[in-house]
C-alpha atoms as a PDB file:
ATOM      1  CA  UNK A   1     109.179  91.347  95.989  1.00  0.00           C
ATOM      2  CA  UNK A   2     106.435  91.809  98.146  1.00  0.00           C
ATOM      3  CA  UNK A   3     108.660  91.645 101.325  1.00  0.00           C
ATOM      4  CA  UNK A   4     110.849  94.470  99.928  1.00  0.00           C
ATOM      5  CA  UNK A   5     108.513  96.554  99.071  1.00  0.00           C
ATOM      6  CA  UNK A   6     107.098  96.828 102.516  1.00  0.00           C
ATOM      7  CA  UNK A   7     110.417  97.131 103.864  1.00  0.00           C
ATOM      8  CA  UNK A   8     110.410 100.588 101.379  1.00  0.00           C
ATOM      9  CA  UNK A   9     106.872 101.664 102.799  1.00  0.00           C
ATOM     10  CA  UNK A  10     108.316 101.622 106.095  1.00  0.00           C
ATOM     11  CA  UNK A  11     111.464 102.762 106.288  1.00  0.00           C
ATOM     12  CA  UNK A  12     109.895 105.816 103.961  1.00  0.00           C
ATOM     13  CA  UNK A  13     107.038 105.987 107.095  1.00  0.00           C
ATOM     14  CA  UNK A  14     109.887 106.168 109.789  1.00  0.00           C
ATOM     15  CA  UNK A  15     112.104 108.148 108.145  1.00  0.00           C
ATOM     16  CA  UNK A  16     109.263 110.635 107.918  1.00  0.00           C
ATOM     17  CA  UNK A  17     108.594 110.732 111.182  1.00  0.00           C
ATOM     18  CA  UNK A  18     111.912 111.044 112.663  1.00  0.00           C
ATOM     19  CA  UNK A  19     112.086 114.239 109.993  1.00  0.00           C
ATOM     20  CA  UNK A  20     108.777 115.527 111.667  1.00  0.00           C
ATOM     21  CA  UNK A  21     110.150 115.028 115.248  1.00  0.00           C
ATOM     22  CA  UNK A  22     113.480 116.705 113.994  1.00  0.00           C
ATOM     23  CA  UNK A  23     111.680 119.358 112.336  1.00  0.00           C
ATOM     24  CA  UNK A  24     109.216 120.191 115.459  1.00  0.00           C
ATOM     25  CA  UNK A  25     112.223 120.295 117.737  1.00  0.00           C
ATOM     26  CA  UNK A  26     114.151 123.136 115.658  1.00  0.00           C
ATOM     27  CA  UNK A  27     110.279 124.849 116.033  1.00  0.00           C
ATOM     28  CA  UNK A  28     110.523 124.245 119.471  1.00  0.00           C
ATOM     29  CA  UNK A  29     113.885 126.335 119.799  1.00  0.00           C
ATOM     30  CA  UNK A  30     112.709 129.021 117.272  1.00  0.00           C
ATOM     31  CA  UNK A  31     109.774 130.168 117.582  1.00  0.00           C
ATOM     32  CA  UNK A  32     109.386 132.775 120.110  1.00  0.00           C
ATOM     33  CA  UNK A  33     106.597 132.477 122.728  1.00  0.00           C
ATOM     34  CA  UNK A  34     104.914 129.579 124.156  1.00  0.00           C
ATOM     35  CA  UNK A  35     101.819 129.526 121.880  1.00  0.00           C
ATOM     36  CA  UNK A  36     103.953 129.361 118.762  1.00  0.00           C
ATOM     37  CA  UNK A  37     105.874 126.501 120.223  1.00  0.00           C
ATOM     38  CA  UNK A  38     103.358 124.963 121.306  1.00  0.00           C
ATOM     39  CA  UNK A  39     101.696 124.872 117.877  1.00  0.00           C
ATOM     40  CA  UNK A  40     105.084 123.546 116.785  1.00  0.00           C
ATOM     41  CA  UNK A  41     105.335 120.730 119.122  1.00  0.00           C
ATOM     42  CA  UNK A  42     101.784 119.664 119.268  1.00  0.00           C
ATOM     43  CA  UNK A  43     101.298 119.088 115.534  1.00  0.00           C
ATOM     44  CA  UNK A  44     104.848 117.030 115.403  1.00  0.00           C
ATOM     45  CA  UNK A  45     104.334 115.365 118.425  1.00  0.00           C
ATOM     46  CA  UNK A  46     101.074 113.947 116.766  1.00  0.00           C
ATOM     47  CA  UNK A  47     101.592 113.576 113.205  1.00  0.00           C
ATOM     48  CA  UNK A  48     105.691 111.771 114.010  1.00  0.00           C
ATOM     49  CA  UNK A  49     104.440 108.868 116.132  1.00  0.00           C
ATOM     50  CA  UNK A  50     101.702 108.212 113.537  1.00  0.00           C
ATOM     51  CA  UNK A  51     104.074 107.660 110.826  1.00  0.00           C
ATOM     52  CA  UNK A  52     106.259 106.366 113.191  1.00  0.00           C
ATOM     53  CA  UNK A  53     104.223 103.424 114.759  1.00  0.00           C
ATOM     54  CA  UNK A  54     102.794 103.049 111.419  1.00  0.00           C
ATOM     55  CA  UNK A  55     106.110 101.854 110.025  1.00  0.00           C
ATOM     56  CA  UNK A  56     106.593  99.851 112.913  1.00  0.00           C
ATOM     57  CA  UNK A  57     103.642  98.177 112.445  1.00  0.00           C
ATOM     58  CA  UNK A  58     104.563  97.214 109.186  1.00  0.00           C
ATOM     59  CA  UNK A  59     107.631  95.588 110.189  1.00  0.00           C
ATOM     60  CA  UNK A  60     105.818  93.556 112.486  1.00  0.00           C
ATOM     61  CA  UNK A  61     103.566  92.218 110.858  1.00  0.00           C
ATOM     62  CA  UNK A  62     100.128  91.310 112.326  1.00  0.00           C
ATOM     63  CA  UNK A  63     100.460  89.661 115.978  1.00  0.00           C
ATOM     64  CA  UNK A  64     100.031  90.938 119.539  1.00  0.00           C
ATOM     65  CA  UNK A  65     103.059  93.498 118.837  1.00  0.00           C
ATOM     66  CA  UNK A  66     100.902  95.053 116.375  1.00  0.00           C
ATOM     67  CA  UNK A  67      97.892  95.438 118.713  1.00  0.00           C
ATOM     68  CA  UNK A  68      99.599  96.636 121.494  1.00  0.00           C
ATOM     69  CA  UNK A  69     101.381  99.274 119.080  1.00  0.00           C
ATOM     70  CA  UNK A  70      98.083 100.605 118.009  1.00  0.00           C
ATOM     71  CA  UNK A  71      97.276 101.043 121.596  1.00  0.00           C
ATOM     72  CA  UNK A  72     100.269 103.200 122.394  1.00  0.00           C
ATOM     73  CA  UNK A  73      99.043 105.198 119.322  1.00  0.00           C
ATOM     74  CA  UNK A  74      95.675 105.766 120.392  1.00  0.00           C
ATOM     75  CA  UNK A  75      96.982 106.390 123.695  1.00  0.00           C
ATOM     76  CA  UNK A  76      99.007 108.968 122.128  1.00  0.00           C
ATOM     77  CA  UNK A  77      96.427 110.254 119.487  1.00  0.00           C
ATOM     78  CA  UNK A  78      94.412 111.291 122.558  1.00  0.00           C
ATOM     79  CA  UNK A  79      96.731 112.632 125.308  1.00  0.00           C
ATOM     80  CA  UNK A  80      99.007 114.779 123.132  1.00  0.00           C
ATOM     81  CA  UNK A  81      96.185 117.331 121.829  1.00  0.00           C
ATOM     82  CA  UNK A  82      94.709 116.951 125.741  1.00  0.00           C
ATOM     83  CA  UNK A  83      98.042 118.215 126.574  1.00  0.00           C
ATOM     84  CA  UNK A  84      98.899 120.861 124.750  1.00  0.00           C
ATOM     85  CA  UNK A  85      95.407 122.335 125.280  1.00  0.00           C
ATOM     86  CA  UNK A  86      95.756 122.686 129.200  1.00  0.00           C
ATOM     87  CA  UNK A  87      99.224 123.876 128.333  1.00  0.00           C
ATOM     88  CA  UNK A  88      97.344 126.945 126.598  1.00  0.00           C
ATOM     89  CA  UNK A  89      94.974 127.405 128.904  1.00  0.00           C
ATOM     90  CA  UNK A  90      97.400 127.873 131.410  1.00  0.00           C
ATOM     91  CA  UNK A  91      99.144 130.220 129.909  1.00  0.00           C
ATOM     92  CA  UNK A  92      95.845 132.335 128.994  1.00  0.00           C
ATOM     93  CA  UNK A  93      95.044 132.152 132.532  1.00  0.00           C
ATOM     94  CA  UNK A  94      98.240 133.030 133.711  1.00  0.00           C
ATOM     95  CA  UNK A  95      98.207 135.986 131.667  1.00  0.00           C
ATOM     96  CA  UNK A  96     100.807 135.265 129.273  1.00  0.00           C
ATOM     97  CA  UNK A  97     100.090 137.194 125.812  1.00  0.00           C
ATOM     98  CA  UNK A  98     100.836 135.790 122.307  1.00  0.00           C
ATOM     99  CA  UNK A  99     104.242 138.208 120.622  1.00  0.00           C
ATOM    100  CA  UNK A 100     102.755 139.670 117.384  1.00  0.00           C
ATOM    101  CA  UNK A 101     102.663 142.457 115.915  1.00  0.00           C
ATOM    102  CA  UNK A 102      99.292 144.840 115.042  1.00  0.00           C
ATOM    103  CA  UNK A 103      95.988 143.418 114.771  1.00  0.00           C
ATOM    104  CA  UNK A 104      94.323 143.043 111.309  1.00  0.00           C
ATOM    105  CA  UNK A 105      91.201 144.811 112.394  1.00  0.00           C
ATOM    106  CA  UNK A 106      92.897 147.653 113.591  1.00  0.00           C
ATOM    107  CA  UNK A 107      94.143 149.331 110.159  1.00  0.00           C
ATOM    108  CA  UNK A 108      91.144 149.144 108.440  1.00  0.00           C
ATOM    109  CA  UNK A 109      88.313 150.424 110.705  1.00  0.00           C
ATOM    110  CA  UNK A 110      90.339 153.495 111.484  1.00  0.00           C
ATOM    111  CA  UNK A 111      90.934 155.154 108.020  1.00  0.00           C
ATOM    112  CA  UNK A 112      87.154 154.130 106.826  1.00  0.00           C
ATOM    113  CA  UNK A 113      85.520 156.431 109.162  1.00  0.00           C
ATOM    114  CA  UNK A 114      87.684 159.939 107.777  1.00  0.00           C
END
């Protein structure tokens, strides 16, 4: 019973993951500038392997495989936000601007001063 049951937990955790991976590759295709997509892929490409490894680790069990899982996840945990952070700043400092549309401040300040 027990067995099973963690068999459910897990395939539910990877299963969720492999729909957040899924998911943040369609936003990777969609969205339309870099900082969008990199929004898109940053969040997946942290919150999939956590779900991910965490159903792994589950089907392992607790033994060296589950140490050295939690190590790729920490590994992970810190190098993906790392990443996509220079990725911005690199695009600020290249000079690439965000695509929007009007600011929010912009409507308001000019029809309070008529």
């Amino acid at each position: 019973m027990a067995e099973s049951l963690v068999d459910i937990i897990s395939m539910l955790l990877l299963l969720g993951g492999g729909l957040f991976a899924v998911i943040g590759g369609i936003g990777l295709l969609r969205f339309p500038d870099v900082y969008t997509r990199l929004h898109a892929g940053s969040i997946t490409d942290t919150l999939a392997p956590l779900l991910i490894v965490s159903g792994l680790v589950l089907q392992s069990g607790f033994s060296l495989l589950t140490f050295k899982l939690l190590l790729i996840l920490l590994f992970l945990l810190f190098t993906t936000p790392t990443a996509s952070h220079a990725t911005a700043r690199a695009a600020m400092i290249a000079g690439i601007k965000p695509v929007g549309g009007e600011k929010t401040g912009d409507k308001g300040a000019s029809s309070s001063n008529t």
